[in-house]
Protein backbone atom coordinates (compact mmCIF):
# COMPACT_ATOMS: atom_id res chain seq x y z
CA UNK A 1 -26.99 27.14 -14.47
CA UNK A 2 -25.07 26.32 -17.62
CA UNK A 3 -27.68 23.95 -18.65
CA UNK A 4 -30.45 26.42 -18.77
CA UNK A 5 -30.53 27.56 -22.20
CA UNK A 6 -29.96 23.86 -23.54
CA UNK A 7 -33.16 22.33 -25.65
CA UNK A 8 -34.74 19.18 -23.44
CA UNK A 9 -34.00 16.00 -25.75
CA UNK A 10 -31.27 17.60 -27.68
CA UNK A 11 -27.97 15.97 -28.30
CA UNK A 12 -25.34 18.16 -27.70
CA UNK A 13 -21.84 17.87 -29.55
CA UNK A 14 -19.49 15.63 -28.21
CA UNK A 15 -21.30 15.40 -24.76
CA UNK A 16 -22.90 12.69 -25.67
CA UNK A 17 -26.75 12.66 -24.60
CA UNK A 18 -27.66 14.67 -22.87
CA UNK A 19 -31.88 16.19 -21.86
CA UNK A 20 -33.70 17.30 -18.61
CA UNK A 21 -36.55 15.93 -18.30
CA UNK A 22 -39.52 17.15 -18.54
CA UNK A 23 -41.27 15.32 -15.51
CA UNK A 24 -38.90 16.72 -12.52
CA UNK A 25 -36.16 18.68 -14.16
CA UNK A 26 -33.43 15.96 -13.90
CA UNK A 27 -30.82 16.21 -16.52
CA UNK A 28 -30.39 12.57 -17.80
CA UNK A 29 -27.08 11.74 -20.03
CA UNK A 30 -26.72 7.94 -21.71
CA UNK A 31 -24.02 6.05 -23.81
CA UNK A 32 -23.65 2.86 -25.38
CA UNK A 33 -21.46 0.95 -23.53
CA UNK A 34 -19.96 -2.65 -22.87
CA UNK A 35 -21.70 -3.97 -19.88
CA UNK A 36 -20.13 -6.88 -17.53
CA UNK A 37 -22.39 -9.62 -19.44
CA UNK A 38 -20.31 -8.76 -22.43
CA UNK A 39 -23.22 -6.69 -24.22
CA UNK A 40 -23.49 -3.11 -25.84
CA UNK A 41 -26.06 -1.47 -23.99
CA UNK A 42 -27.52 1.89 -23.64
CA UNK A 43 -26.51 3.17 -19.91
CA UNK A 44 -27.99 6.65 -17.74
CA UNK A 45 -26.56 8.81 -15.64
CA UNK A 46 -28.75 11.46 -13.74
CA UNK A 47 -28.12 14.60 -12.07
CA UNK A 48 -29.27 17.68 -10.82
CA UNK A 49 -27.26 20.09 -13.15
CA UNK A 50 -26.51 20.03 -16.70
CA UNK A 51 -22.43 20.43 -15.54
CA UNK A 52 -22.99 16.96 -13.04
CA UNK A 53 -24.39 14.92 -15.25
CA UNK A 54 -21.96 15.67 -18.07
CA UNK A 55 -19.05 14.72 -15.73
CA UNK A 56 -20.71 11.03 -14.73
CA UNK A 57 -21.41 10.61 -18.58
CA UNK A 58 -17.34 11.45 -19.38
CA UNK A 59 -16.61 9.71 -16.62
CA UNK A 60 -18.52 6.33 -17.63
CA UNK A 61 -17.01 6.89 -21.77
CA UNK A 62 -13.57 6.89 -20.18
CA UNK A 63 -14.41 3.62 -18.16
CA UNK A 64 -15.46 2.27 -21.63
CA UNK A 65 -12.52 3.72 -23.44
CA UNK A 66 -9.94 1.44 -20.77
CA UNK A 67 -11.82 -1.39 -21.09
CA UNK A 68 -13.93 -1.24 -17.80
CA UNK A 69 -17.45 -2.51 -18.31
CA UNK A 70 -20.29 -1.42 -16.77
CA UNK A 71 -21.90 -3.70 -13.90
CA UNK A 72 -25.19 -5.22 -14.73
CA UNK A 73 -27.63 -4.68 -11.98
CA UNK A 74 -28.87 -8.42 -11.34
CA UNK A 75 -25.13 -9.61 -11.37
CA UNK A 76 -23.63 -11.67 -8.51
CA UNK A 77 -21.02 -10.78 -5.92
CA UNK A 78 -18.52 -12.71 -7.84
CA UNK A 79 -19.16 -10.57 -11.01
CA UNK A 80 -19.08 -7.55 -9.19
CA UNK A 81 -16.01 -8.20 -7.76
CA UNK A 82 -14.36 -9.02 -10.99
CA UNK A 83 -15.63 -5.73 -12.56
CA UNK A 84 -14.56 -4.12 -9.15
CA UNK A 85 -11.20 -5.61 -9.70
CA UNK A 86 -11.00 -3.96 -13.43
CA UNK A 87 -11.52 -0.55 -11.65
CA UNK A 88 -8.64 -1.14 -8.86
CA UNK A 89 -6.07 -1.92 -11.55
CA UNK A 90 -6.49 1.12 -13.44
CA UNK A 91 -6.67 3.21 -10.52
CA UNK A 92 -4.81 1.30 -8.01
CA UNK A 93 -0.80 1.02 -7.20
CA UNK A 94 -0.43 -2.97 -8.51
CA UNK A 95 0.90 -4.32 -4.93
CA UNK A 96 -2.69 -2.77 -3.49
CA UNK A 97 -4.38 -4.38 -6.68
CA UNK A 98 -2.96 -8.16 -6.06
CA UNK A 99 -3.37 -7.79 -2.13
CA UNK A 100 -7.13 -7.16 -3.16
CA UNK A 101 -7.11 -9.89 -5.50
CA UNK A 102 -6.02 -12.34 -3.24
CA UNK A 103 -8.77 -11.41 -0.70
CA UNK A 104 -11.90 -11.79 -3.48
CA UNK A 105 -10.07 -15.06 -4.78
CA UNK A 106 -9.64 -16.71 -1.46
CA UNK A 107 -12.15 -15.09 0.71
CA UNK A 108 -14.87 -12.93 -0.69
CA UNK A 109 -15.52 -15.27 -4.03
CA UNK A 110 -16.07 -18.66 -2.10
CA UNK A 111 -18.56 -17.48 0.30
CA UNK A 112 -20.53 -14.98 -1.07
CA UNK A 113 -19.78 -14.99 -4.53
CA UNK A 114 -23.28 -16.91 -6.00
CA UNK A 115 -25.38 -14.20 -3.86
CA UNK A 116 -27.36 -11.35 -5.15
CA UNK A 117 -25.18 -8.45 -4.57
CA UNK A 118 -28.36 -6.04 -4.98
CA UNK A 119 -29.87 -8.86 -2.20
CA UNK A 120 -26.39 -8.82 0.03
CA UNK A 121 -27.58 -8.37 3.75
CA UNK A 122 -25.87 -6.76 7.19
CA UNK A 123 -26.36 -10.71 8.64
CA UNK A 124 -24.23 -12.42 5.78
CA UNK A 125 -21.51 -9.94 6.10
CA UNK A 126 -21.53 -10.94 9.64
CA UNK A 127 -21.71 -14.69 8.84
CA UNK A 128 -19.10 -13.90 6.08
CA UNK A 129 -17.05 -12.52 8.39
CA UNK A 130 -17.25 -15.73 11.25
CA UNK A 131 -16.41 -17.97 8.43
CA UNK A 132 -13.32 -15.89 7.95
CA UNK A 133 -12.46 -15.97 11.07
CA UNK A 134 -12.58 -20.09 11.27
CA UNK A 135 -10.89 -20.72 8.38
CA UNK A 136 -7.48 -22.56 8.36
CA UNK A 137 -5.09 -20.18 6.35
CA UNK A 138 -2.61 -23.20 5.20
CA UNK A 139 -6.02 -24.55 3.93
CA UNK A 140 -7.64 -21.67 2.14
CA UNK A 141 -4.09 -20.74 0.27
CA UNK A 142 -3.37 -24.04 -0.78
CA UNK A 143 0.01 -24.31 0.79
CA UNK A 144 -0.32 -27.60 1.40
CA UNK A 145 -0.60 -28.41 -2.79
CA UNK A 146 2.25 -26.42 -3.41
CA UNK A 147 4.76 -28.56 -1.20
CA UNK A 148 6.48 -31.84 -1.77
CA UNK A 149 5.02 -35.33 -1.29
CA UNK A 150 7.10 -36.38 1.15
CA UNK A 151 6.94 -33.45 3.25
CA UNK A 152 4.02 -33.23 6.22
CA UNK A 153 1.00 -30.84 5.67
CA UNK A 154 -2.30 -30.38 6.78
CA UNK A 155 -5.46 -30.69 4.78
CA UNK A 156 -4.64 -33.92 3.02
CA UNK A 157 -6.26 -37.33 3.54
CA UNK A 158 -5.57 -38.57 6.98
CA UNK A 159 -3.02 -35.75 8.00
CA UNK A 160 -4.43 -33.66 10.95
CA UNK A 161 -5.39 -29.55 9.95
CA UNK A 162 -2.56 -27.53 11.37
CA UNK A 163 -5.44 -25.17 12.12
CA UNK A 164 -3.76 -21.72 11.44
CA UNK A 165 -6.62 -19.46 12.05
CA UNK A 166 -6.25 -15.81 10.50
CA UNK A 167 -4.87 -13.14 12.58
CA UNK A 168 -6.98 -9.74 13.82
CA UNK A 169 -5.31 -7.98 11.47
CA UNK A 170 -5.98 -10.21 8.61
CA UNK A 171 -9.75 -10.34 9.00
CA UNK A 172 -9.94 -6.83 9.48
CA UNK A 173 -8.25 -6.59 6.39
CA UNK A 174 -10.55 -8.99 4.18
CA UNK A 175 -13.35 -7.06 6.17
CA UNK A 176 -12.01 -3.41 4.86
CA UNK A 177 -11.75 -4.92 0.75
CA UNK A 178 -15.56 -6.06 1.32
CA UNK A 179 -16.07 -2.25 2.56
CA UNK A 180 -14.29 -0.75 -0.43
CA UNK A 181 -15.87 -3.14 -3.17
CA UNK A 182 -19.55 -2.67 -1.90
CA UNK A 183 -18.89 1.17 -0.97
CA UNK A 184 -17.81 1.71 -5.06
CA UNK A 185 -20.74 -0.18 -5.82
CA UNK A 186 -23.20 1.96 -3.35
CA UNK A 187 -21.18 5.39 -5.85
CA UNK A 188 -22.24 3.70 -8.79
CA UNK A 189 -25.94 3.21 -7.59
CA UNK A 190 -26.08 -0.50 -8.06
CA UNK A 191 -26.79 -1.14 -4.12
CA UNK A 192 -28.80 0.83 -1.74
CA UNK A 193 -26.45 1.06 0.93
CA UNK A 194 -23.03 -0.29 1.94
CA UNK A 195 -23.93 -3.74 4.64
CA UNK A 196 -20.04 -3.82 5.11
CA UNK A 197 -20.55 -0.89 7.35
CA UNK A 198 -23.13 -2.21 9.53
CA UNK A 199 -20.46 -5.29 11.02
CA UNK A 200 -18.20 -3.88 12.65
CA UNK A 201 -14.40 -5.87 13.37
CA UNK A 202 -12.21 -5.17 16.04
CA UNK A 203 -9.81 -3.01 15.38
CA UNK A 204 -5.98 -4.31 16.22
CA UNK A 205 -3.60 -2.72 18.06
CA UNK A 206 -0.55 -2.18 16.36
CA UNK A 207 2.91 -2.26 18.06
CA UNK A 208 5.03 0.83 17.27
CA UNK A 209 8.29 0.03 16.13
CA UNK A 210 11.01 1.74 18.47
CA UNK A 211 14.05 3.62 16.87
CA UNK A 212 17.79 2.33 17.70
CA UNK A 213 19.88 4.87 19.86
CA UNK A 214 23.50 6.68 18.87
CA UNK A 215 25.05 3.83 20.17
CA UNK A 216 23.14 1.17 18.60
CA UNK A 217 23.22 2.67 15.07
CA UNK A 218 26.89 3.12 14.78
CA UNK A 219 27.39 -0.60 16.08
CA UNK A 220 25.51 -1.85 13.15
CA UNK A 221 26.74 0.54 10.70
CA UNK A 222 30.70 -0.23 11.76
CA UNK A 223 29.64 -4.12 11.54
CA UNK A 224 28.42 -3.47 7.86
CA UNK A 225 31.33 -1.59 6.28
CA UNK A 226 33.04 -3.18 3.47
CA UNK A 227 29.92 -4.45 2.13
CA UNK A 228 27.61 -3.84 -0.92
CA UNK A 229 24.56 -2.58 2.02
CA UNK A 230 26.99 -0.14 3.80
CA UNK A 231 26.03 3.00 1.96
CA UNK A 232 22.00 1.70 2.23
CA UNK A 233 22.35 1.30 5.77
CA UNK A 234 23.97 4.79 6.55
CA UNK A 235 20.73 5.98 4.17
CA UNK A 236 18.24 4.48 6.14
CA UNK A 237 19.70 5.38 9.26
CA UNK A 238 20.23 9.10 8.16
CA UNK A 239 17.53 9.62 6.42
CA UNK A 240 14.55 7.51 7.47
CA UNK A 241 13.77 5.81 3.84
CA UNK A 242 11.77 2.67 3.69
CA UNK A 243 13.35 -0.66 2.34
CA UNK A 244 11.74 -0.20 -0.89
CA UNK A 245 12.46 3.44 -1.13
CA UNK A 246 15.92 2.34 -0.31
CA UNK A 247 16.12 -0.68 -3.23
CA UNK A 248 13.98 2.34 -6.06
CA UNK A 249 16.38 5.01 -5.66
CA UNK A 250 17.88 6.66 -8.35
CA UNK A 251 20.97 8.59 -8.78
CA UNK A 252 18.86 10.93 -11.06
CA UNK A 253 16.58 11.69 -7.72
CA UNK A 254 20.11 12.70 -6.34
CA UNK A 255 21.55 16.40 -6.67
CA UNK A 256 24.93 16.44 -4.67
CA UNK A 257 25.44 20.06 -5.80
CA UNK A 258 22.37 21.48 -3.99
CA UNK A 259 22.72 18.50 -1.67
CA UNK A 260 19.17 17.05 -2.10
CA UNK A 261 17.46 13.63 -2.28
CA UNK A 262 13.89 13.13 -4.02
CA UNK A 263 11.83 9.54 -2.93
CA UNK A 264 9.81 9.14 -6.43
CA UNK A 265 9.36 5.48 -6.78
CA UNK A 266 9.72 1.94 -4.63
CA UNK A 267 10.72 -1.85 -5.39
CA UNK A 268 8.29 -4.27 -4.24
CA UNK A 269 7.37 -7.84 -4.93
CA UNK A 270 3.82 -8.25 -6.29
CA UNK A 271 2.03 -11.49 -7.60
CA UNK A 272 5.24 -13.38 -7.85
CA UNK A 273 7.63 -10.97 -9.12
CA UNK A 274 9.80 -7.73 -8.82
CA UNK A 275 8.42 -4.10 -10.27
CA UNK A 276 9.23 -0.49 -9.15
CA UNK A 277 6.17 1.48 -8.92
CA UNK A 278 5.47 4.89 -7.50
CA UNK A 279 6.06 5.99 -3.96
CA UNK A 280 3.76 4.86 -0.99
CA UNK A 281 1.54 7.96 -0.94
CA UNK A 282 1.67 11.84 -2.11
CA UNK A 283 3.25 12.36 1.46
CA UNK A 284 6.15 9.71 0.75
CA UNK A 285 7.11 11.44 -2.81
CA UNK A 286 8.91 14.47 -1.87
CA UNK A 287 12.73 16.04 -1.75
CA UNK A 288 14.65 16.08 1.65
CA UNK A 289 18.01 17.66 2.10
CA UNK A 290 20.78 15.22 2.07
CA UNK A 291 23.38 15.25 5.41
CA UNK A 292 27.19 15.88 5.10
CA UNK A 293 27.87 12.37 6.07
CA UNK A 294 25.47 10.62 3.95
CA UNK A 295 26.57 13.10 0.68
CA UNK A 296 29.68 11.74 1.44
CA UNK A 297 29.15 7.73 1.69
CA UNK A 298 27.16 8.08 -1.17
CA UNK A 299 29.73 10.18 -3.15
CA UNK A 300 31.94 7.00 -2.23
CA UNK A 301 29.86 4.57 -3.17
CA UNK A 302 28.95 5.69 -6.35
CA UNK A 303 32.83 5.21 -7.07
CA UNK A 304 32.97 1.71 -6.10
CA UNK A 305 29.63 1.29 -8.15
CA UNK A 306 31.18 2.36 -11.59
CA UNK A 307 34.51 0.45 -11.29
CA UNK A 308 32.14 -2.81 -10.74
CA UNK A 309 30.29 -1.45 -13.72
CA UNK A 310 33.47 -1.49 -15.56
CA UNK A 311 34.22 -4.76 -14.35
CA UNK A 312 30.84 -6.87 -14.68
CA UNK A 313 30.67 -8.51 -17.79
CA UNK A 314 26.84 -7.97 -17.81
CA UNK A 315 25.24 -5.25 -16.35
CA UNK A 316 21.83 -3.82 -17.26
CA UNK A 317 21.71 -0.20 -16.26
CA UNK A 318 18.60 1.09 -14.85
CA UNK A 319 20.31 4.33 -13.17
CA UNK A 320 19.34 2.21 -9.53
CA UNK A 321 21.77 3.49 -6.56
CA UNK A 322 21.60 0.09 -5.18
CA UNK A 323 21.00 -2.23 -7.67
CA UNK A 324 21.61 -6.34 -7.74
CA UNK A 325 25.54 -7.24 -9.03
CA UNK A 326 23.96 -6.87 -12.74
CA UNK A 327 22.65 -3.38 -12.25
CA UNK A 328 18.50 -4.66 -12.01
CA UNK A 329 16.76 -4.08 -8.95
CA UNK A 330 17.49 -5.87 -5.94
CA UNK A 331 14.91 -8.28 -4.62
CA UNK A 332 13.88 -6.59 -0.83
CA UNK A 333 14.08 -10.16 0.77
CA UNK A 334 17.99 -10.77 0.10
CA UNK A 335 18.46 -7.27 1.66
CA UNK A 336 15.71 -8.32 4.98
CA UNK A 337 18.26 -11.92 5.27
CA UNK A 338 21.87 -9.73 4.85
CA UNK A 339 19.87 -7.14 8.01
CA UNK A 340 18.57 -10.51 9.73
CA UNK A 341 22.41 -11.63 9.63
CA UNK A 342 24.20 -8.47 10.51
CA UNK A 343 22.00 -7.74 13.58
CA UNK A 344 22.54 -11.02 14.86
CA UNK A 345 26.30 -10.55 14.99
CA UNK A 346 26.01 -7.75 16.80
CA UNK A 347 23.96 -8.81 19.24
CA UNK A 348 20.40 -6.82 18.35
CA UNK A 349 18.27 -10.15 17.53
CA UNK A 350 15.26 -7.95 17.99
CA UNK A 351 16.04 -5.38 15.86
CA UNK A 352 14.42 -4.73 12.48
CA UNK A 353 15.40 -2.73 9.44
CA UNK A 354 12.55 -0.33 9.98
CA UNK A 355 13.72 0.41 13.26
CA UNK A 356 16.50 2.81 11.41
CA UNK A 357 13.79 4.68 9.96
CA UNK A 358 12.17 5.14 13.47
CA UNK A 359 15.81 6.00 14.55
CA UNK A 360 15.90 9.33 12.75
CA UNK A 361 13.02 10.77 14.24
CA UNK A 362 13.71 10.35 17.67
CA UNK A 363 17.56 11.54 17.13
CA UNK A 364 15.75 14.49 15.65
CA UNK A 365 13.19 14.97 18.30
CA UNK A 366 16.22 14.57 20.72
CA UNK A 367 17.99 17.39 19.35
CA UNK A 368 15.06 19.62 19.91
CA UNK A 369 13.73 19.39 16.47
CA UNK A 370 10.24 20.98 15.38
CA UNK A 371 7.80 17.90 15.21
CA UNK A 372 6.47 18.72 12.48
CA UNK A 373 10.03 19.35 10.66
CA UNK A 374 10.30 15.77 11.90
CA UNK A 375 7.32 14.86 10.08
CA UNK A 376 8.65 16.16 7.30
CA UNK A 377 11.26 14.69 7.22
CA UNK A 378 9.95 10.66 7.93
CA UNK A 379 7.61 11.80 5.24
CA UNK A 380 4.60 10.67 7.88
CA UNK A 381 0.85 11.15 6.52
CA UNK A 382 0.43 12.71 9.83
CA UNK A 383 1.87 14.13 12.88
CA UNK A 384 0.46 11.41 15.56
CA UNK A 385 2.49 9.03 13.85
CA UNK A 386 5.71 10.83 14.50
CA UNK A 387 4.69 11.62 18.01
CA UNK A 388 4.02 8.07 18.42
CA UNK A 389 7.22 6.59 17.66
CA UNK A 390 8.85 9.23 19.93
CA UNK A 391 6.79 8.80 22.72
CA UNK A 392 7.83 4.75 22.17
CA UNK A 393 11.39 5.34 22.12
CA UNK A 394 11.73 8.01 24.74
CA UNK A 395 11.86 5.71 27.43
CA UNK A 396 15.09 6.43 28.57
CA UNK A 397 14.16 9.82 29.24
CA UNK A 398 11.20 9.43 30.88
CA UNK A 399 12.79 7.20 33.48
CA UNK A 400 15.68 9.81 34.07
CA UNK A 401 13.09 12.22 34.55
CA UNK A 402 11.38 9.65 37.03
CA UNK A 403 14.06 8.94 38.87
CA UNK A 404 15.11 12.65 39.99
CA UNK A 405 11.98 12.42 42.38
CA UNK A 406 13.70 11.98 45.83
CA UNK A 407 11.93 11.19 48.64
CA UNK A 408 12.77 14.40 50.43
CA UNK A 409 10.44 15.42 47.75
CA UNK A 410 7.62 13.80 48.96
């Protein structure tokens, strides 16, 4: 053990402190530290090794160091959650950090905040949870504050409540921030066990988004040439990127000489405005090889791009493939309206702009493709996703297959 030769109740350099003690042989570490309250106090780790207790005491100096105070153990649910909050931002992409926000603000805060989080039972997670489920969303977000007198809204005095309960999806959301606040605070020893665990909320089933076929795909792509979104489209559809992936890229995460395309960042709209953050996951940040005919509709566009550089008498270059007329990142809903309006002029009302990602795979898994080439390419956490989305889309050839049954057969 490589605390076995260290003197109990000695401080050792630039460890902090650090002792076993004598009673049981637990190595004990402690630090002055800012505490939630707003105090200096003296905090303790413990561990069963000299090398595990030194990593919770570096670990709890750095938490100081980036201005993350250490919970007090009487404090409520509401102050946990702040200090919870403090951890998710450091730690956190900042669209997951103001999604969990939003939850403890509107949610968690009003209903359980004034309660003991060290006294937090299984039943008022479960009351928590009915509350959620009865609220009137228009109510809780205070939509109805945000709109103009003269227009009609629920929740005011005499007006009727719209009643706009939350969907399956949403509670089980709210339910799985709970889970992740009270399971960090369970790691850091401040609760005996995680109650979020013991209710447990239905799980929703989730619709799989079909892919568009051949013919599909080159109706929408021929009804979007000569526009700013053509080269995007022919992107998504050849390459399976996600809107925001789409709206982040680079022309530095481009290498037409070795034909290559690298997904290293996204556009998305958090807390009110536009930022470009990091991709979705470590799966979603890699290189893909880059087709003929996309090389060559981007080679094109690129062209078009610099003589509207040269044109625009402001432009604020941020190397973005498809940037806004000004060069600055393009906000994702103007590009979800241009899809909404392009679709509907070719008929496809139902179609959505992830439904070109979904395309590629089951083209690929069409061709005979490896799945988990596929996978590779979609950039899917895992293979059942993939195999999903094909076994969605495949319906055409499961009904030619179906329909080669004669009844000689039989």
């Amino acid at each position: 053990m490589a605390g076995k030769d260290r003197k109990r109740g000695k401080k050792v350099n630039g460890e902090g402190s650090i002792y076993q003690r004598s009673s049981d042989g637990l190595w004990i570490g402690s630090a002055y530290v800012y505490t939630s309250s707003g105090r200096i106090e003296r905090k303790y780790v413990s561990a069963k090794s000299f090398d595990d207790v030194k990593d919770k005491l570096l670990r709890l100096q750095s938490n100081n160091e980036q201005g993350i105070p250490v919970p007090d153990r009487s404090m409520t649910v509401a102050e946990y959650m702040e200090h919870w909050l403090s951890i998710v931002k450091v730690e956190r992409r900042l669209t997951t950090y103001h999604g969990y926000e939003s939850v403890v603000r509107l949610h968690i805060v009003p209903i359980l905040g004034k309660k003991r989080l060290d006294r937090l039972m299984g039943a008022d997670v479960r009351q928590f949870i009915n509350t959620v489920r009865g609220k009137c969303l228009c109510c809780t977000n205070g939509r109805h504050a945000r709109r103009k007198p003269k227009q009609p809204a629920c929740c005011r005095p005499g007006l009727r409540c719209c009643e706009r309960r939350p969907t399956p999806r949403q509670v089980q959301y709210v339910h799985a921030v709970l889970r992740n606040a009270l399971g960090n605070a369970e790691r850091e020893e401040l609760v005996m066990r995680n109650v979020a665990k013991l209710v447990k909320v239905p799980t929703p089933k989730y619709k799989v988004g079909k892919g568009l076929t051949v013919t599909q795909a080159k109706s929408l792509l021929d009804a979007a040439k000569g526009t700013r979104w053509y080269a995007l489209y022919v992107t998504a559809a050849t390459l399976g990127l996600r809107h925001g992936e789409l709206l982040g890229l680079r022309w530095q995460d481009i290498d037409f000489e070795r034909a290559t395309l690298t997904v290293a960042q996204t556009v998305a709209r958090a807390a009110g405005q536009l930022y470009i953050g990091p991709a979705k996951s470590d799966a979603s940040e890699s290189t893909i090889p880059l087709p003929k005919v996309t090389r060559r509709v981007l080679e094109e566009h690129r062209r078009r791009q610099d003589d509207e550089r040269a044109s625009a008498s402001r432009w604020e270059d941020q190397d973005l493939v498809f940037p806004s007329t000004i060069g600055t990142p393009r906000e994702p809903r103007n590009l979800n309206r241009h899809f909404a309006e392009l679709r509907d002029r070719v008929g496809m009302p139902d179609v959505r702009l992830h439904d070109l990602r979904h395309t590629v795979v089951s083209l690929l898994l069409d061709l005979g493709t490896p799945p988990h080439v596929v996978q590779a390419i979609a950039r899917h956490a895992h293979i059942d996703v993939t195999m999903a989305i094909y076994a969605h889309t495949n319906l055409d050839a499961m009904r030619q297959a179906l329909d080669a049954i004669e009844w000689e057969d039989l």
